[in-house]
Structures are given as structure tokens and as C-alpha cells.
N, C-alpha and C. Protein backbone atom coordinates (compact mmCIF):
# COMPACT_ATOMS: atom_id res chain seq x y z
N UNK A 1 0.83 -1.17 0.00
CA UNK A 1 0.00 0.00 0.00
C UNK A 1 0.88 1.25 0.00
N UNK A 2 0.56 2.20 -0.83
CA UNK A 2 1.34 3.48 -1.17
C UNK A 2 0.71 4.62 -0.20
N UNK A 3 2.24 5.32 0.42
CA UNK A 3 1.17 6.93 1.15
C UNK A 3 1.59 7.82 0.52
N UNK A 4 1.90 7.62 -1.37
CA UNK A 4 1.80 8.86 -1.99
C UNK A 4 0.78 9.44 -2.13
N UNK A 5 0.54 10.42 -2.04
CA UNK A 5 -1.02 11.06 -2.62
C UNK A 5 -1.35 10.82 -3.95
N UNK A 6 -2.48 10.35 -4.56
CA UNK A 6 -2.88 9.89 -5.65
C UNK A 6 -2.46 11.27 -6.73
N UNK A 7 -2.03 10.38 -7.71
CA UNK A 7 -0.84 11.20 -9.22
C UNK A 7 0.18 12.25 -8.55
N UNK A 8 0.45 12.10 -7.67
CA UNK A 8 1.51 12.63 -7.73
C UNK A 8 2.99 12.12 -6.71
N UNK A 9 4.32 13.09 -6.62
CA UNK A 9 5.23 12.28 -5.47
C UNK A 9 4.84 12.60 -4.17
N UNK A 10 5.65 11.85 -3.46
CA UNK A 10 5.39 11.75 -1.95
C UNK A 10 5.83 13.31 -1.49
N UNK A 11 5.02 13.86 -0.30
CA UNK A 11 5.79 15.13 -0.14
C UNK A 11 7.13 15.26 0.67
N UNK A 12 8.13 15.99 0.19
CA UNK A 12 9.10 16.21 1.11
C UNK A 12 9.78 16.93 1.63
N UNK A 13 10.37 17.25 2.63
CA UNK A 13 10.85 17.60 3.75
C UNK A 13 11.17 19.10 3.24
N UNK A 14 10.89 19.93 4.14
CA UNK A 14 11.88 21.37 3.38
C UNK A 14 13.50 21.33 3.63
N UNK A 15 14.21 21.25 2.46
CA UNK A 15 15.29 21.60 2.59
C UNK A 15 15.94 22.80 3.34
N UNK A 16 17.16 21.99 3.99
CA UNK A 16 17.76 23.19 5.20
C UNK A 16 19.03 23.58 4.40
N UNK A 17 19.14 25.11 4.82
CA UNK A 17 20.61 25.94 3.67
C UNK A 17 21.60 25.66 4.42
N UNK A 18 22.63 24.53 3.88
CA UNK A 18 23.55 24.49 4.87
C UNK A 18 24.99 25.70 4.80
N UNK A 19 25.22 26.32 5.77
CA UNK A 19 26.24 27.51 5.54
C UNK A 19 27.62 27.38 5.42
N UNK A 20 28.58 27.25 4.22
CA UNK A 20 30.31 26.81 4.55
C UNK A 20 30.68 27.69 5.85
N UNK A 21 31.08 26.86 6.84
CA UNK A 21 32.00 27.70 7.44
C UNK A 21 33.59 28.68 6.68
N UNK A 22 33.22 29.57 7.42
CA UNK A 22 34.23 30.81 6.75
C UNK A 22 35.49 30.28 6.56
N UNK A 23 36.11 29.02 7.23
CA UNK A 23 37.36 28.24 6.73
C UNK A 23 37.62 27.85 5.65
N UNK A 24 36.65 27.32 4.48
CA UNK A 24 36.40 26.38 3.58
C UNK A 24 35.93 27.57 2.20
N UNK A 25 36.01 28.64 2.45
CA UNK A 25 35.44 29.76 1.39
C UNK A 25 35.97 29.63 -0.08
N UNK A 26 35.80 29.71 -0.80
CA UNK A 26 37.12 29.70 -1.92
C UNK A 26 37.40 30.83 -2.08
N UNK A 27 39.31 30.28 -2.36
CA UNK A 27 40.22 31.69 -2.23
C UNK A 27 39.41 32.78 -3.67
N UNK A 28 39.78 34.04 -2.68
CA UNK A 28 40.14 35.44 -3.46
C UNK A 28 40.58 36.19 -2.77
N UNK A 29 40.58 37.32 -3.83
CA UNK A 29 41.76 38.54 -3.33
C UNK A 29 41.55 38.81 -2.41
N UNK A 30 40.03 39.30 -1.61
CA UNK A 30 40.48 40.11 -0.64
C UNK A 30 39.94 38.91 0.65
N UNK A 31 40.34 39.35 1.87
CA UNK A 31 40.26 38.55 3.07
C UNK A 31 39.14 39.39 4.12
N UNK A 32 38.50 38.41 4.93
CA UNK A 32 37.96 38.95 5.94
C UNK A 32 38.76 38.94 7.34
N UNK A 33 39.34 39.90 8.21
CA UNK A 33 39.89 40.02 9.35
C UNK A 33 38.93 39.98 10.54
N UNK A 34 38.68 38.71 11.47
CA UNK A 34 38.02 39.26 12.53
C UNK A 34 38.82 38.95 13.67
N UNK A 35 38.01 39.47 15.39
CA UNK A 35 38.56 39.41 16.27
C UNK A 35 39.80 40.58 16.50
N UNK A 36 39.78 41.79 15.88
CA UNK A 36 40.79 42.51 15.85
C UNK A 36 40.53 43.28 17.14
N UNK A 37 41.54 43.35 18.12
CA UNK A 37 41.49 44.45 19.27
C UNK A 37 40.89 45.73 18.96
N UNK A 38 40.05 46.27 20.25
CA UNK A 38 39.26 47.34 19.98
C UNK A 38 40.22 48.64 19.51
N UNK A 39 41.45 48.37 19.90
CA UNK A 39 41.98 49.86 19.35
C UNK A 39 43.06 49.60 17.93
N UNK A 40 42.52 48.77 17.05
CA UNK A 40 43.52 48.55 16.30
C UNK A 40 43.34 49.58 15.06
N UNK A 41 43.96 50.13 14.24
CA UNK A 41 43.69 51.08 13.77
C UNK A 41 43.90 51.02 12.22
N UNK A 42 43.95 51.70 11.02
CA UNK A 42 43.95 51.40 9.46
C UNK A 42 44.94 51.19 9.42
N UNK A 43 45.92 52.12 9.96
CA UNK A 43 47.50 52.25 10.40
C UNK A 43 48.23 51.01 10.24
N UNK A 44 47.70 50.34 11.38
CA UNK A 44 48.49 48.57 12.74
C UNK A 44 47.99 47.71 11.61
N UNK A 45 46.61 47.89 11.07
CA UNK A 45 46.73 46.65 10.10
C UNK A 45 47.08 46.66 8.59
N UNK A 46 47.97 48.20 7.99
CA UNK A 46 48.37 48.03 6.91
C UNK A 46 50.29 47.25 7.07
N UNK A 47 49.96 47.97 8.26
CA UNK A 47 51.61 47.59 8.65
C UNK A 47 51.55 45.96 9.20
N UNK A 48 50.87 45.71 9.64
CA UNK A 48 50.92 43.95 9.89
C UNK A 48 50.82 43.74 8.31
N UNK A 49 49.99 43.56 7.47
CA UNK A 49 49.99 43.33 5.97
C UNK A 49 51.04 43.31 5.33
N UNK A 50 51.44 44.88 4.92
CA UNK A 50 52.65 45.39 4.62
C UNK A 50 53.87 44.16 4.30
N UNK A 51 53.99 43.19 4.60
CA UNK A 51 55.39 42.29 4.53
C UNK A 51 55.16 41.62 3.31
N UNK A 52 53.41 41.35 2.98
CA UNK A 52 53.07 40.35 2.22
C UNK A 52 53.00 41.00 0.94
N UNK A 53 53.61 40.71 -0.33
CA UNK A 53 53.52 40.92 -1.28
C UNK A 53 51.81 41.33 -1.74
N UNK A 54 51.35 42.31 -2.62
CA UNK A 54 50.39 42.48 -3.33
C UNK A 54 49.72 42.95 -2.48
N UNK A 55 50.10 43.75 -1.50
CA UNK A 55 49.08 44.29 -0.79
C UNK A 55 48.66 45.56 -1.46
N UNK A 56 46.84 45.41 -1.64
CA UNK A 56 46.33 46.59 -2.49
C UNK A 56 45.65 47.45 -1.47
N UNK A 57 44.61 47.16 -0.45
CA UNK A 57 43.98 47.85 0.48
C UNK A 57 43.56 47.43 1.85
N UNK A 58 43.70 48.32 2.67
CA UNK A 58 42.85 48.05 3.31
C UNK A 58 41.34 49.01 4.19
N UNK A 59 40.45 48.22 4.47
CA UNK A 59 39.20 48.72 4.65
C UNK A 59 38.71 48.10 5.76
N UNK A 60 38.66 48.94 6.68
CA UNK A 60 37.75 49.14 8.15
C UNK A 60 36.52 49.34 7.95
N UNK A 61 35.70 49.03 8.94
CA UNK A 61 34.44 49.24 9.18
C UNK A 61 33.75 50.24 9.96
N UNK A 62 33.37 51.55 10.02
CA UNK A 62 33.26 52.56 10.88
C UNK A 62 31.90 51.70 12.09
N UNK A 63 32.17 51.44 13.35
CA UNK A 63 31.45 51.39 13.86
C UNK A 63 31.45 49.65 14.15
N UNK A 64 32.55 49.61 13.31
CA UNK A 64 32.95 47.90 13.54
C UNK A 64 34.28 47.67 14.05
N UNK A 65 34.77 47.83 14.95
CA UNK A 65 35.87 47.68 15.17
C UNK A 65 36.74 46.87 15.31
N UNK A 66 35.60 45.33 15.43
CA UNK A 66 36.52 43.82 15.82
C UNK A 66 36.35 43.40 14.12
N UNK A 67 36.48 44.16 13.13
CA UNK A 67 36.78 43.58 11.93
C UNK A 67 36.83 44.13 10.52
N UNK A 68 37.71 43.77 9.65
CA UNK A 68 38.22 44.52 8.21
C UNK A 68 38.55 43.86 7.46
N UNK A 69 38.51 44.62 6.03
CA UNK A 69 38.76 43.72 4.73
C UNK A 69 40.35 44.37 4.34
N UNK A 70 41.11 42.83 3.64
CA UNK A 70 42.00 43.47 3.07
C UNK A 70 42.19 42.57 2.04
N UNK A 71 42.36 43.65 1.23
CA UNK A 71 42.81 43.62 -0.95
C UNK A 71 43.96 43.20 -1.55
N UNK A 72 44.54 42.17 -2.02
CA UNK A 72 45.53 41.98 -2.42
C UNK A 72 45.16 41.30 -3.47
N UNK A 73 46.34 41.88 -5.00
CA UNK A 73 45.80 42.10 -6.17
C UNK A 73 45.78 40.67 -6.45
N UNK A 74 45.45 39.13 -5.87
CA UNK A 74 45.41 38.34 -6.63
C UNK A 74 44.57 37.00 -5.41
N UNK A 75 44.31 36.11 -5.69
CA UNK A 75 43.65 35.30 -4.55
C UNK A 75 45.18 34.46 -4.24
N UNK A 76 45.91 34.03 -4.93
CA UNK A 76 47.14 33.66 -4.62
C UNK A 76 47.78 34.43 -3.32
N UNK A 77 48.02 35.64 -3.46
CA UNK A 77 49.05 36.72 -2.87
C UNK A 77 48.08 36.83 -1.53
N UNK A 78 47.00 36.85 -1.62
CA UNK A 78 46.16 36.64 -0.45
C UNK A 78 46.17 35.41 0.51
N UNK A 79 46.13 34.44 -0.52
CA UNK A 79 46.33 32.98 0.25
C UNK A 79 47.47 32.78 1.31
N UNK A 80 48.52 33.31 1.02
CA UNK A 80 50.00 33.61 1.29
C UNK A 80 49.80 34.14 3.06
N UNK A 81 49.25 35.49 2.70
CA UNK A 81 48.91 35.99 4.18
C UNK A 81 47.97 35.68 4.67
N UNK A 82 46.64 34.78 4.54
CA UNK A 82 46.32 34.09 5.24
C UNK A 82 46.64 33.48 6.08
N UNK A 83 47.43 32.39 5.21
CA UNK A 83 48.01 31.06 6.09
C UNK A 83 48.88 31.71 6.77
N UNK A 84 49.98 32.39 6.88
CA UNK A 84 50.86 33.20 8.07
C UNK A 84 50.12 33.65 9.11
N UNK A 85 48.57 34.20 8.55
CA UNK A 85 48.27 35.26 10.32
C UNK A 85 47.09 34.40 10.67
N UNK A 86 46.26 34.00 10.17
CA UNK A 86 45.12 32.80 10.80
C UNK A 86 45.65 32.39 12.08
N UNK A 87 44.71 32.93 12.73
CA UNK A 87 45.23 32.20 14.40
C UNK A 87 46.61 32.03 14.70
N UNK A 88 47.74 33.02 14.21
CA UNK A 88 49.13 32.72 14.64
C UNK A 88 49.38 34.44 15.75
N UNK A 89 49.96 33.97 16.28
CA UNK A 89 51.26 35.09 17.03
C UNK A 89 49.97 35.44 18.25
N UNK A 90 50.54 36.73 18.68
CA UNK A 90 49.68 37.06 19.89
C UNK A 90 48.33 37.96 19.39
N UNK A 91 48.13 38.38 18.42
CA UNK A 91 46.85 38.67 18.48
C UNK A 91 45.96 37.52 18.20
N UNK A 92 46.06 36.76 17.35
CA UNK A 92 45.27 35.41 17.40
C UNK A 92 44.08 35.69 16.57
N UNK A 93 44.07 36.54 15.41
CA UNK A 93 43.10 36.65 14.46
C UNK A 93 42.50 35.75 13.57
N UNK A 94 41.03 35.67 13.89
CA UNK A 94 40.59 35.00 12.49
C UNK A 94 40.56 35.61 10.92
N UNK A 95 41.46 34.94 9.79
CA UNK A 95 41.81 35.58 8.79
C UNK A 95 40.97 34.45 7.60
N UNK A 96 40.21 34.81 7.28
CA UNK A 96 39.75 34.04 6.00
C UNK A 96 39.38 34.78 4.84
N UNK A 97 39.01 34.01 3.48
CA UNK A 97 38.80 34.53 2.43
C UNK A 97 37.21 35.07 2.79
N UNK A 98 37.28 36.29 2.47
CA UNK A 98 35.69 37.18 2.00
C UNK A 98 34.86 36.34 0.74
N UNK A 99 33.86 36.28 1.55
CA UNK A 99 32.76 35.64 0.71
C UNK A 99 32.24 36.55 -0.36
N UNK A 100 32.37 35.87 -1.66
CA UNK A 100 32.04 36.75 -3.07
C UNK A 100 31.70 36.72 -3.23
């Protein structure tokens, strides 16, 4: 005995949106910075950047202070400073690729 409803399929379930965690993003140029100390400034994080080749910008959030984007002209040259500052040294920042 069938509990499809007559001519047609069985009903099903609503699909749930599952969300990538921000680890798993695919690379591009620019990165999302969070967890940044409340007094860190455009200044502290061009100069933390600064070492890594292709650095194009960076962009704060007025009114956001635990987080910023930064631009580097290629998803490669980005990848680079990722993997160096992701959860390393004493500030302990989360650094991942910006969702496109």
C-alpha cells in the first residue's frame, strides 16, 4: 500500500541551507579580518599586511571595530597571508577569504 497522494510524489521535507563555514570559502583577493582588538587602527593593520607581497587595500568598518577587509591584487598573494596570520602570534586573528 502506497502513502503517496494519488498522481503525484510523496511530499518532502523542506530543505535546510547548509552555511560553509568561513574556513572552507574559496580563495580570493580580498580577506575577511576578525577578532581585531578594539583599538587597532587602518595604520596597525596596513603595517601587519605590509610584509606580504600584493598588498592593495585596506578597509575598516566605521562602527565595527573587531573587523576589516584586506585587498591583495590576486587570490594567490592573499592565500600567502592568510596562512601566516590565521590564528598565529599574539593577536590570534581570524583571517579568511571574504565571501564573493
Amino acid at each position: 500500500m502506497s502513502t503517496a497522494p494519488p498522481g503525484g510524489a510523496p511530499p518532502t521535507a523542506p530543505r535546510k541551507m547548509v552555511e560553509m563555514p568561513d574556513e572552507y570559502l574559496p580563495p580570493n583577493k580580498i580577506l575577511f579580518v576578525q577578532d581585531l582588538p578594539k583599538d587597532t587602527t587602518k595604520g596597525s593593520l596596513e603595517a601587519l599586511f605590509r610584509p606580504f607581497a600584493g598588498l592593495a587595500e585596506v578597509r575598516t568598518i566605521p562602527g565595527r571595530a573587531a573587523i576589516a577587509f584586506v585587498e591583495f591584487e590576486s587570490a594567490e598573494l592573499s592565500g600567502v597571508a592568510k596562512e601566516a596570520l590565521h590564528r598565529q602570534g599574539e593577536l590570534n586573528l581570524k583571517v579568511t577569504f571574504a565571501k564573493a
